[in-house]
N, C-alpha and C. Protein backbone atom coordinates (compact mmCIF):
# COMPACT_ATOMS: atom_id res chain seq x y z
N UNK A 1 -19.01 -47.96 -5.26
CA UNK A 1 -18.78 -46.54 -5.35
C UNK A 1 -19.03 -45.90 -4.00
N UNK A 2 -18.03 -44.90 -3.58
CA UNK A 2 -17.93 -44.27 -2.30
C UNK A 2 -18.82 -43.06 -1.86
N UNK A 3 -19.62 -42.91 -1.43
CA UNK A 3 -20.46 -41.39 -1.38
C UNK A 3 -19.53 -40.79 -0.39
N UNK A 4 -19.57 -39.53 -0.55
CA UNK A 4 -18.78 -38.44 0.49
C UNK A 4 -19.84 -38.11 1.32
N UNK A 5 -19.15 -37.95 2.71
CA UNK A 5 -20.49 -37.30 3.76
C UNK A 5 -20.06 -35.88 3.68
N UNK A 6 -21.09 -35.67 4.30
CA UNK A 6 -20.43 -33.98 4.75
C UNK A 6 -20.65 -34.24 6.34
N UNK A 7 -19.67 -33.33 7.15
CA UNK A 7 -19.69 -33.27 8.03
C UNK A 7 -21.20 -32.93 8.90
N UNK A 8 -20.88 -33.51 10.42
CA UNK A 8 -22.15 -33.14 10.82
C UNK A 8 -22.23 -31.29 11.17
N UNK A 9 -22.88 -30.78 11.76
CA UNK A 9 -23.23 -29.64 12.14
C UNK A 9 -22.25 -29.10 13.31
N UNK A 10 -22.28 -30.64 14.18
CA UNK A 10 -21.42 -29.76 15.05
C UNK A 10 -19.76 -29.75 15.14
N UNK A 11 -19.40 -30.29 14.04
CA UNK A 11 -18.37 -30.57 13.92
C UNK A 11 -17.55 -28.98 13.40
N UNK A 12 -18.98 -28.03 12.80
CA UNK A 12 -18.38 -26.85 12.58
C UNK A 12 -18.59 -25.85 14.04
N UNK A 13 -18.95 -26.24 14.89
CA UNK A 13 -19.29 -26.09 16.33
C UNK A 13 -17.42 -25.38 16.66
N UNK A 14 -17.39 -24.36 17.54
CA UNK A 14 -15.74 -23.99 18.32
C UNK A 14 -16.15 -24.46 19.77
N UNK A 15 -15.73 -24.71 20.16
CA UNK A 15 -15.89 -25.26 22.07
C UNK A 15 -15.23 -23.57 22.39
N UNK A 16 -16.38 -23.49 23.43
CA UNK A 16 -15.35 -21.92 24.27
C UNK A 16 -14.94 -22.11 25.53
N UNK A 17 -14.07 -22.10 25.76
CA UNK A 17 -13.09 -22.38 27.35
C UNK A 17 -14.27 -21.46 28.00
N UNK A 18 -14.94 -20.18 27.79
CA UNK A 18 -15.51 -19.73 29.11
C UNK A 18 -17.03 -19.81 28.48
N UNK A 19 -17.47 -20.61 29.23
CA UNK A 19 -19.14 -20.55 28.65
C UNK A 19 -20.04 -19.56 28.92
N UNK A 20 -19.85 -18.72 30.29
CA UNK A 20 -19.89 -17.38 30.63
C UNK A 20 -19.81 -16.57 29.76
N UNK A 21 -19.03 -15.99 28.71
CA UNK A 21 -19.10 -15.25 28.00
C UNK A 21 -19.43 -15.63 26.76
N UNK A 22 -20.11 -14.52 26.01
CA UNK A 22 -20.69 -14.55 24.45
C UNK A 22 -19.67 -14.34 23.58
N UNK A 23 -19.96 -15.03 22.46
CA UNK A 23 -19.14 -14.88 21.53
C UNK A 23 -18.66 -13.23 20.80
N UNK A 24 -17.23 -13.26 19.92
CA UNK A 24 -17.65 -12.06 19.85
C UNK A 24 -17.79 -11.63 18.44
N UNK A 25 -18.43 -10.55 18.40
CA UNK A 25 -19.35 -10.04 17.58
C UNK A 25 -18.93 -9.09 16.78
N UNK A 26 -19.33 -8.48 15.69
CA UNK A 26 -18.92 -7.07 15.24
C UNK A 26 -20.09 -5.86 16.52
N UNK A 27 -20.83 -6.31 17.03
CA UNK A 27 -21.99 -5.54 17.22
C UNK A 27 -21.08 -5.60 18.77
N UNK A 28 -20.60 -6.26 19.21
CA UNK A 28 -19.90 -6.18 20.50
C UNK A 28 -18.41 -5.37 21.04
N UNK A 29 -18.10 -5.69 19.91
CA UNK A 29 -16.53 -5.00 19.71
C UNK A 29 -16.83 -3.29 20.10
N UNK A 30 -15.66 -3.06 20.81
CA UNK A 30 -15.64 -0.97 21.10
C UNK A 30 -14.97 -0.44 20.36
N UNK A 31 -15.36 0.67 19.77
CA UNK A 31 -14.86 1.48 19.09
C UNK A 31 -15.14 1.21 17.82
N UNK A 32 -15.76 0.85 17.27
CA UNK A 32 -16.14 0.25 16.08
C UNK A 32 -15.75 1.42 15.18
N UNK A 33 -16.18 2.30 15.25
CA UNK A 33 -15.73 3.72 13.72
C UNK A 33 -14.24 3.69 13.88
N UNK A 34 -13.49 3.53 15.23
CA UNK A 34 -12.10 3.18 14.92
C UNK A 34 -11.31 2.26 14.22
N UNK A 35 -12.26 1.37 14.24
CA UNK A 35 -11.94 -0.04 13.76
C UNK A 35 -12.52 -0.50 12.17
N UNK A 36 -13.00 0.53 11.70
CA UNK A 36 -13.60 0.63 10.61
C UNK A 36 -12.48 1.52 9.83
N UNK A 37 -12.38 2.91 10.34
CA UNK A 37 -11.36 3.09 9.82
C UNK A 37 -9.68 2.72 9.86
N UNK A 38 -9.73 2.20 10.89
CA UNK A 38 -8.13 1.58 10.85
C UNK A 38 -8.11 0.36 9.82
N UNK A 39 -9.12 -0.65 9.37
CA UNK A 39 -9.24 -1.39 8.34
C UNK A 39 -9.33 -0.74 6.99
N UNK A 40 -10.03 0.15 6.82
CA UNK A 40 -9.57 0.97 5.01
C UNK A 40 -8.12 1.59 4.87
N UNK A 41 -8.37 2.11 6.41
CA UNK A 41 -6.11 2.52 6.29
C UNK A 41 -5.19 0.85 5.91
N UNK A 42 -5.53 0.01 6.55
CA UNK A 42 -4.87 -0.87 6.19
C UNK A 42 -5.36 -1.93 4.80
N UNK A 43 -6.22 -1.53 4.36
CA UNK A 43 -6.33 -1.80 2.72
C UNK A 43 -5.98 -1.10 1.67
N UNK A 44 -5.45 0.25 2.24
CA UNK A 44 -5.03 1.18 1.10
C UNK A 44 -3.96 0.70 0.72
N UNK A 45 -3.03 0.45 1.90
CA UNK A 45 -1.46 0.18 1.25
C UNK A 45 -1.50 -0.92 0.33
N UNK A 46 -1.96 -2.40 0.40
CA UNK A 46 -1.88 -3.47 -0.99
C UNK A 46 -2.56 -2.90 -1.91
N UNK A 47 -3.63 -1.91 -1.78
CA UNK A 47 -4.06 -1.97 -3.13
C UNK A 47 -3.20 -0.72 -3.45
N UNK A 48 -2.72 -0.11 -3.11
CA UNK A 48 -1.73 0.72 -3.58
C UNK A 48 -1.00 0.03 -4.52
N UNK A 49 0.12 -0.88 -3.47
CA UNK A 49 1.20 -1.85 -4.24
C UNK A 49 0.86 -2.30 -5.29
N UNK A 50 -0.31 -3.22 -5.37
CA UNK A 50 -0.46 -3.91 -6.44
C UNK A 50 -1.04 -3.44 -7.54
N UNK A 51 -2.07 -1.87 -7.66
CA UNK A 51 -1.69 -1.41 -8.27
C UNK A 51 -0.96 -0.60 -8.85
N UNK A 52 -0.45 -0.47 -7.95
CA UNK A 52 1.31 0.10 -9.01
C UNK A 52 2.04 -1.24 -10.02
N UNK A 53 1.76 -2.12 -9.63
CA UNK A 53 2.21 -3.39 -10.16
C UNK A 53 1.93 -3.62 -11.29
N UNK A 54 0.42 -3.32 -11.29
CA UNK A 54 -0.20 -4.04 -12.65
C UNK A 54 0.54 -3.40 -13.73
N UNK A 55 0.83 -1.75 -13.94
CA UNK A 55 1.05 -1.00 -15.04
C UNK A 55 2.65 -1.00 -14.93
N UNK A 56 3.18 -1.26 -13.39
CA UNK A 56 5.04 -0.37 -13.66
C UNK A 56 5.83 -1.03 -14.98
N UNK A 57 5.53 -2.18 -15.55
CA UNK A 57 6.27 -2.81 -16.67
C UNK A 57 5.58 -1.78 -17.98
N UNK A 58 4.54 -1.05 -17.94
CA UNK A 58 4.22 -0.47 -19.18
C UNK A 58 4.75 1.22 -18.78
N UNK A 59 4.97 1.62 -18.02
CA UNK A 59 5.14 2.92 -17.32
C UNK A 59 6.54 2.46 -17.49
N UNK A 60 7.19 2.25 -16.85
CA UNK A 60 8.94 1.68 -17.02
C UNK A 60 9.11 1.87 -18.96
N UNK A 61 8.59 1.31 -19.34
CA UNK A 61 8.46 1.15 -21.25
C UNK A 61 8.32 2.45 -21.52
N UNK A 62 7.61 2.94 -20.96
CA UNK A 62 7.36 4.13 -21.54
C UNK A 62 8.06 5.84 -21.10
N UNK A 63 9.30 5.63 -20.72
CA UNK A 63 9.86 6.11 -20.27
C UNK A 63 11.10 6.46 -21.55
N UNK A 64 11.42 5.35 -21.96
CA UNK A 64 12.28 4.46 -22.74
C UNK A 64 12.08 3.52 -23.48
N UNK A 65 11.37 3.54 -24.70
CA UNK A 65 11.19 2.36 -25.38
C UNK A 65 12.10 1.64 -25.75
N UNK A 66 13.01 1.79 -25.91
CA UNK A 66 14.45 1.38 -26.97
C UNK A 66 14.98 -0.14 -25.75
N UNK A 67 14.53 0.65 -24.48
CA UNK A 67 14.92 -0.64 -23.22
C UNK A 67 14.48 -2.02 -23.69
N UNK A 68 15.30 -3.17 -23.71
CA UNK A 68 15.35 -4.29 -23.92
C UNK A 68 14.01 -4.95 -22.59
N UNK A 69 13.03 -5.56 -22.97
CA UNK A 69 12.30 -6.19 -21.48
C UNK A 69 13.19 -6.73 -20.41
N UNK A 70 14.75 -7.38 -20.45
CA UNK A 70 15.46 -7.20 -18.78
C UNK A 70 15.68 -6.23 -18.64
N UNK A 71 15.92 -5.26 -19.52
CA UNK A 71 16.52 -4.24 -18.20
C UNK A 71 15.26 -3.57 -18.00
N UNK A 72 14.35 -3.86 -18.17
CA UNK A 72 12.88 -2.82 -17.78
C UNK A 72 12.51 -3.87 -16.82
N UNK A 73 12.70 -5.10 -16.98
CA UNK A 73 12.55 -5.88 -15.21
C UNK A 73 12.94 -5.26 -14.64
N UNK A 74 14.32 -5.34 -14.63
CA UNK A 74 15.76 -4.81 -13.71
C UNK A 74 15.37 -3.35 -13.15
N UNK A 75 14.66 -2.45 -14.04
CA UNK A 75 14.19 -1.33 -13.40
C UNK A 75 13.21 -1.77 -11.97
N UNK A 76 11.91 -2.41 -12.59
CA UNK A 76 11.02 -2.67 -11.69
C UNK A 76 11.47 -3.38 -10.37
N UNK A 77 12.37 -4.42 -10.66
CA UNK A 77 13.13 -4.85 -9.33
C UNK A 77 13.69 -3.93 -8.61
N UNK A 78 14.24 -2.72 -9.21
CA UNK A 78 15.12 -1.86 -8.32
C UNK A 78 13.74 -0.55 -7.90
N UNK A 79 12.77 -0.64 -8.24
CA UNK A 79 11.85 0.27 -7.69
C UNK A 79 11.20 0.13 -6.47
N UNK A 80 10.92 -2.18 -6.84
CA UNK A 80 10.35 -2.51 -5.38
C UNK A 80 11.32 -2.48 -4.58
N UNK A 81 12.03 -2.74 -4.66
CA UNK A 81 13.13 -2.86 -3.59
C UNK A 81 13.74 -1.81 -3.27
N UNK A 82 13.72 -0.53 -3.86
CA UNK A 82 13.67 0.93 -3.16
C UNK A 82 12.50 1.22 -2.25
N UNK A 83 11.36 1.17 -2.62
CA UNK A 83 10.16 0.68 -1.31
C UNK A 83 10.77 0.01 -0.35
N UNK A 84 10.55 -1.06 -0.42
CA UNK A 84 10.81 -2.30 0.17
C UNK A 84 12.02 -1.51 1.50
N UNK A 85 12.86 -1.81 1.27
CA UNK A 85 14.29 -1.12 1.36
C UNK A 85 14.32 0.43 2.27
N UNK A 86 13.53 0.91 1.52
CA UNK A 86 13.48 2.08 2.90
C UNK A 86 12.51 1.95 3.75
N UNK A 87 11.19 1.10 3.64
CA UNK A 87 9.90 0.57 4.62
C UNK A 87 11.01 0.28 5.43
N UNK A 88 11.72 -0.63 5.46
CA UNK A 88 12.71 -1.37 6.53
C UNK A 88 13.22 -0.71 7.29
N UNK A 89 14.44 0.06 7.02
CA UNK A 89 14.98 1.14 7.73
C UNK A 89 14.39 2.39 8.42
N UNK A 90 12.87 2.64 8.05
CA UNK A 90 12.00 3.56 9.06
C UNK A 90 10.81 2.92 9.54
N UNK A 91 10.48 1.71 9.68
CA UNK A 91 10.03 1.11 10.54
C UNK A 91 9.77 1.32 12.01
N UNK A 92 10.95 0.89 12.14
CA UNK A 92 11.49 1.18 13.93
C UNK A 92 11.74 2.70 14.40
N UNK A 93 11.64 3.83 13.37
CA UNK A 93 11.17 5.04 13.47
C UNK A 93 10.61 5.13 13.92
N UNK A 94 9.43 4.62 12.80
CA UNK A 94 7.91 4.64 13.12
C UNK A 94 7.69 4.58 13.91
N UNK A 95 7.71 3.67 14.54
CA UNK A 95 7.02 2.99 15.69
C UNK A 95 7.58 3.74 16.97
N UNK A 96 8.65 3.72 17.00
CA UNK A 96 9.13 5.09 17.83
C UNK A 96 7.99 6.33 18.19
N UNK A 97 8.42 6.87 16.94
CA UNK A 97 7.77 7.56 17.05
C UNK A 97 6.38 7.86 17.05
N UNK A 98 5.69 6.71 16.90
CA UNK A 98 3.85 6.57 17.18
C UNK A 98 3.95 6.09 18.91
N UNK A 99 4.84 5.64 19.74
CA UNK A 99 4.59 5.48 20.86
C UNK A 99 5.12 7.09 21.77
N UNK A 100 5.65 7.68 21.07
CA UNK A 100 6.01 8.94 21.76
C UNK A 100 4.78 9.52 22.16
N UNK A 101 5.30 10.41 23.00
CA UNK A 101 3.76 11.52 23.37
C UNK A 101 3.78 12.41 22.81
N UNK A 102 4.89 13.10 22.04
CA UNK A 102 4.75 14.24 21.01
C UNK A 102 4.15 13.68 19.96
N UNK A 103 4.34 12.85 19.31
CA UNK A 103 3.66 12.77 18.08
C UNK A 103 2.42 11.74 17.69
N UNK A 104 2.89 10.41 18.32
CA UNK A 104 1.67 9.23 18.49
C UNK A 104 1.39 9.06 17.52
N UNK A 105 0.09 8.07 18.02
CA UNK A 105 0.28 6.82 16.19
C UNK A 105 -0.86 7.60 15.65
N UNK A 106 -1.74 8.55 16.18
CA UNK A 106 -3.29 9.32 14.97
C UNK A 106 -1.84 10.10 13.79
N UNK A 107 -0.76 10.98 14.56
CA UNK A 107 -0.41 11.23 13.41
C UNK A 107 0.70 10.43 12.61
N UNK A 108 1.01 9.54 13.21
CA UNK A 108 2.36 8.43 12.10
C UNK A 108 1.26 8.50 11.30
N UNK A 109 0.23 8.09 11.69
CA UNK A 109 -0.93 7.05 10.73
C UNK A 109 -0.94 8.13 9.47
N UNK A 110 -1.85 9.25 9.99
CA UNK A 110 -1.86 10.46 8.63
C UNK A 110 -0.81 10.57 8.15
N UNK A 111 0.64 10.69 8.65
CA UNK A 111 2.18 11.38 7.61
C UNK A 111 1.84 10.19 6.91
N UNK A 112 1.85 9.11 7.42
CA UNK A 112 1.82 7.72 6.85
C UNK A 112 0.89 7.74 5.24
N UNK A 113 -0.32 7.53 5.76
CA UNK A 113 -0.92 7.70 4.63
C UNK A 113 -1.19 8.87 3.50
N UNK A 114 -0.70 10.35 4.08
CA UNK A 114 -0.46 11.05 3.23
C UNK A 114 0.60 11.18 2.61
N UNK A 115 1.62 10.08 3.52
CA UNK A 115 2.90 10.18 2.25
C UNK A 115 2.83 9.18 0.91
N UNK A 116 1.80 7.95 1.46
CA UNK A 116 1.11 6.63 0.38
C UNK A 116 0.38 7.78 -0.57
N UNK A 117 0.06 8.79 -0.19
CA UNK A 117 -1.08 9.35 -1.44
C UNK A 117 -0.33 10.13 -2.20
N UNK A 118 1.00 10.80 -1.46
CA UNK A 118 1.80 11.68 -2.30
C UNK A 118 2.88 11.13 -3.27
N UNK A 119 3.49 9.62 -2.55
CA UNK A 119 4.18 9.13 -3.33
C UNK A 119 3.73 8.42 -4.76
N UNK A 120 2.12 8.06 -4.49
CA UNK A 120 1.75 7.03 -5.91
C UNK A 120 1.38 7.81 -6.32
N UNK A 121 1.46 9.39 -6.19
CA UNK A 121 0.55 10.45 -7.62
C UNK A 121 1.83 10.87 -7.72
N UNK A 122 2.58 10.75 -7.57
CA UNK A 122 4.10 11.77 -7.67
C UNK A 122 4.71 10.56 -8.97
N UNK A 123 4.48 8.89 -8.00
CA UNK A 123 4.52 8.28 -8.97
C UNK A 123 4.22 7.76 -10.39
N UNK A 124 2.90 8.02 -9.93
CA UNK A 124 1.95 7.58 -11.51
C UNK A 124 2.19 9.27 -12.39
N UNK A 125 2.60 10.34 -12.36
CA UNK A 125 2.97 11.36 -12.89
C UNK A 125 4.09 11.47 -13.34
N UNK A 126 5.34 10.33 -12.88
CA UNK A 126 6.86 10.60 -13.18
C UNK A 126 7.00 10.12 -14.73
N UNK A 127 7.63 11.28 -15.26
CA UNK A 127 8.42 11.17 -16.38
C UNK A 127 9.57 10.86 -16.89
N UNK A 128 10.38 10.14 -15.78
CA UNK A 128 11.63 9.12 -15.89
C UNK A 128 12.00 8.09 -14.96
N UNK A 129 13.32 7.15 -15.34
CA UNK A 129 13.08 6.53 -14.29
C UNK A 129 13.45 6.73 -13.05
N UNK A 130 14.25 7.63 -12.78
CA UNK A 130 15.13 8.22 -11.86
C UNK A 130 13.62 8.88 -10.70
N UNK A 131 12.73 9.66 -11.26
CA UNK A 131 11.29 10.12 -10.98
C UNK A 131 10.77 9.37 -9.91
N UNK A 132 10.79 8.00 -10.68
CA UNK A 132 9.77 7.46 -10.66
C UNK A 132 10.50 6.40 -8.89
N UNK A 133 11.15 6.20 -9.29
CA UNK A 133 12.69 5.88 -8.29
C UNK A 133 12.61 6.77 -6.95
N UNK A 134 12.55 7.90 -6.91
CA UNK A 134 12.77 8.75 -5.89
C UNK A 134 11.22 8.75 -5.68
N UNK A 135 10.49 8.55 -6.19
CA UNK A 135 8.52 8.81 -5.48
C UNK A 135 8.35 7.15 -4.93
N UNK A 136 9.02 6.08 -5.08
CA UNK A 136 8.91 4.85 -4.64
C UNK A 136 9.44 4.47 -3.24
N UNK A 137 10.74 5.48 -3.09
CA UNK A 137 11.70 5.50 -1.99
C UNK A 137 11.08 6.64 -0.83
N UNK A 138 10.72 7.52 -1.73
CA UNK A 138 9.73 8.11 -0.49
C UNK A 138 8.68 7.80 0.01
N UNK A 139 7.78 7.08 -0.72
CA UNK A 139 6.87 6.08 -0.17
C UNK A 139 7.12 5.30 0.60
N UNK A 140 8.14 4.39 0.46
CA UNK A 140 8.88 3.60 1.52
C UNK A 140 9.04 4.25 2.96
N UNK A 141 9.99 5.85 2.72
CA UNK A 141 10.41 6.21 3.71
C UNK A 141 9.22 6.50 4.76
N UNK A 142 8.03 7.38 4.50
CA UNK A 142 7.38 7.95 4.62
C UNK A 142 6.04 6.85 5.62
N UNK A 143 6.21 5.36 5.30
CA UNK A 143 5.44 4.38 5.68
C UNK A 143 5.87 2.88 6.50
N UNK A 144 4.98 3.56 7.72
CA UNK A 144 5.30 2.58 8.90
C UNK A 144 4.22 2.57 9.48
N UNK A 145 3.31 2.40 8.52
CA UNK A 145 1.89 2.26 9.49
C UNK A 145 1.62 0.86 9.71
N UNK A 146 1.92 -0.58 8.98
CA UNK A 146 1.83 -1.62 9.08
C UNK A 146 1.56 -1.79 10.72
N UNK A 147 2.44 -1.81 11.59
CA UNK A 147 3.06 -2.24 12.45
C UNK A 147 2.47 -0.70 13.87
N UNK A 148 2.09 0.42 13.08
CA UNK A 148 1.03 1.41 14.11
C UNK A 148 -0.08 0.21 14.12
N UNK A 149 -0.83 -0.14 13.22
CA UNK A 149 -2.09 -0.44 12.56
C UNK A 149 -1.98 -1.45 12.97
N UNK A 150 -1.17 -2.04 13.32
CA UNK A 150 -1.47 -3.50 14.14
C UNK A 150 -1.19 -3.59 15.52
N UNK A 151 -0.54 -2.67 16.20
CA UNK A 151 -0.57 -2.02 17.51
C UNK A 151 -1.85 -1.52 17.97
N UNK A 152 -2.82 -0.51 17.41
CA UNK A 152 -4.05 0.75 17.69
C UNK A 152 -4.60 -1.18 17.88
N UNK A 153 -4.73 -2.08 16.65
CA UNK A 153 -5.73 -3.24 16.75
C UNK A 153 -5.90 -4.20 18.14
N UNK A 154 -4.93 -4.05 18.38
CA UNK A 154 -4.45 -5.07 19.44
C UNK A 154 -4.65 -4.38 21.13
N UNK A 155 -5.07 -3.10 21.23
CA UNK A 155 -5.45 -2.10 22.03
C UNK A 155 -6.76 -2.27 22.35
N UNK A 156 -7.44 -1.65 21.14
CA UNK A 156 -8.57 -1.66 20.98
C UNK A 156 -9.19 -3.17 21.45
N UNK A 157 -8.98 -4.27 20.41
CA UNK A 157 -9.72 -5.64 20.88
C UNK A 157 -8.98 -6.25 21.88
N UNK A 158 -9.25 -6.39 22.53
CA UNK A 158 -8.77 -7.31 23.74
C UNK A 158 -8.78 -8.48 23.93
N UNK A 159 -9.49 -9.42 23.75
CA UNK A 159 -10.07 -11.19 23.17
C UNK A 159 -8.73 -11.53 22.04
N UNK A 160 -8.36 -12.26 22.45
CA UNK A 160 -7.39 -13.30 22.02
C UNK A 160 -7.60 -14.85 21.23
N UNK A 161 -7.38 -15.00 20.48
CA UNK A 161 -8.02 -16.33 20.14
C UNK A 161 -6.89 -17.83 20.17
């Protein structure tokens, strides 16, 4: 019978090309309240999505009971993909327009996330599907912070791995 080892200690060891410098740290990093909040901005949006996810098959139902369960898929497919679908096409807006000097990425970021807050209460309030359709597509339109939010990151930290 075979015993398993566990590795030694230093095998969880990283070698650092510059031995000169310290590793890095949360306590080292600049800007840290920036970087604190640019991480809850970028956790809002999945937990947004997904919860919109959990309920849109009972919200879709309840719009229309009489709907057969495909075509109340068929709804939900055509809701993400109205998101989906306009994220794409204002993207490169975005980003545009967060590198401009009139407007920049502090405010993409806010339209951004105040359009995530206006579209999922506009959403979770719609009373058809058409509603519910047009608060999904404006969410879409309205959000291009992905790609601010990973720009401000890449500014800020400098260390490369």
């Amino acid at each position: 019978m075979q015993t398993c080892r566990s590795p030694s200690p230093l095998a969880y060891q990283t070698t650092n090309n510059r031995p000169d410098e310290a590793p890095v740290t949360w306590a080292s990093l600049p800007r840290r309240g920036q970087l604190a909040v640019l991480t809850l901005a970028r956790l809002t949006e999945p937990l947004t999505q997904t919860s919109l996810n959990a309920y849109l098959f009972y919200q879709l139902r309840s719009f229309n009971p009489s709907l057969s369960d495909a075509a109340i898929s068929s709804q939900a497919g055509i809701i993400q993909a109205a998101f989906t679908a306009a994220q794409f096409i204002t993207a490169v807006l975005w980003g545009r327009a967060a590198d401009s000097e009139k407007i920049g990425r502090k405010r993409v970021l806010l339209i951004g996330l105040g359009g995530t807050c206006f579209s999922a209460l506009g959403f979770g309030f719609s009373k058809t599907f058409l509603q519910a359709a047009i608060f999904r597509t404006l969410g879409g339109l309205m959000n291009g912070n992905v790609g601010v939010m990973r720009t401000m990151i890449a500014e800020i930290v400098r260390e490369k791995k």
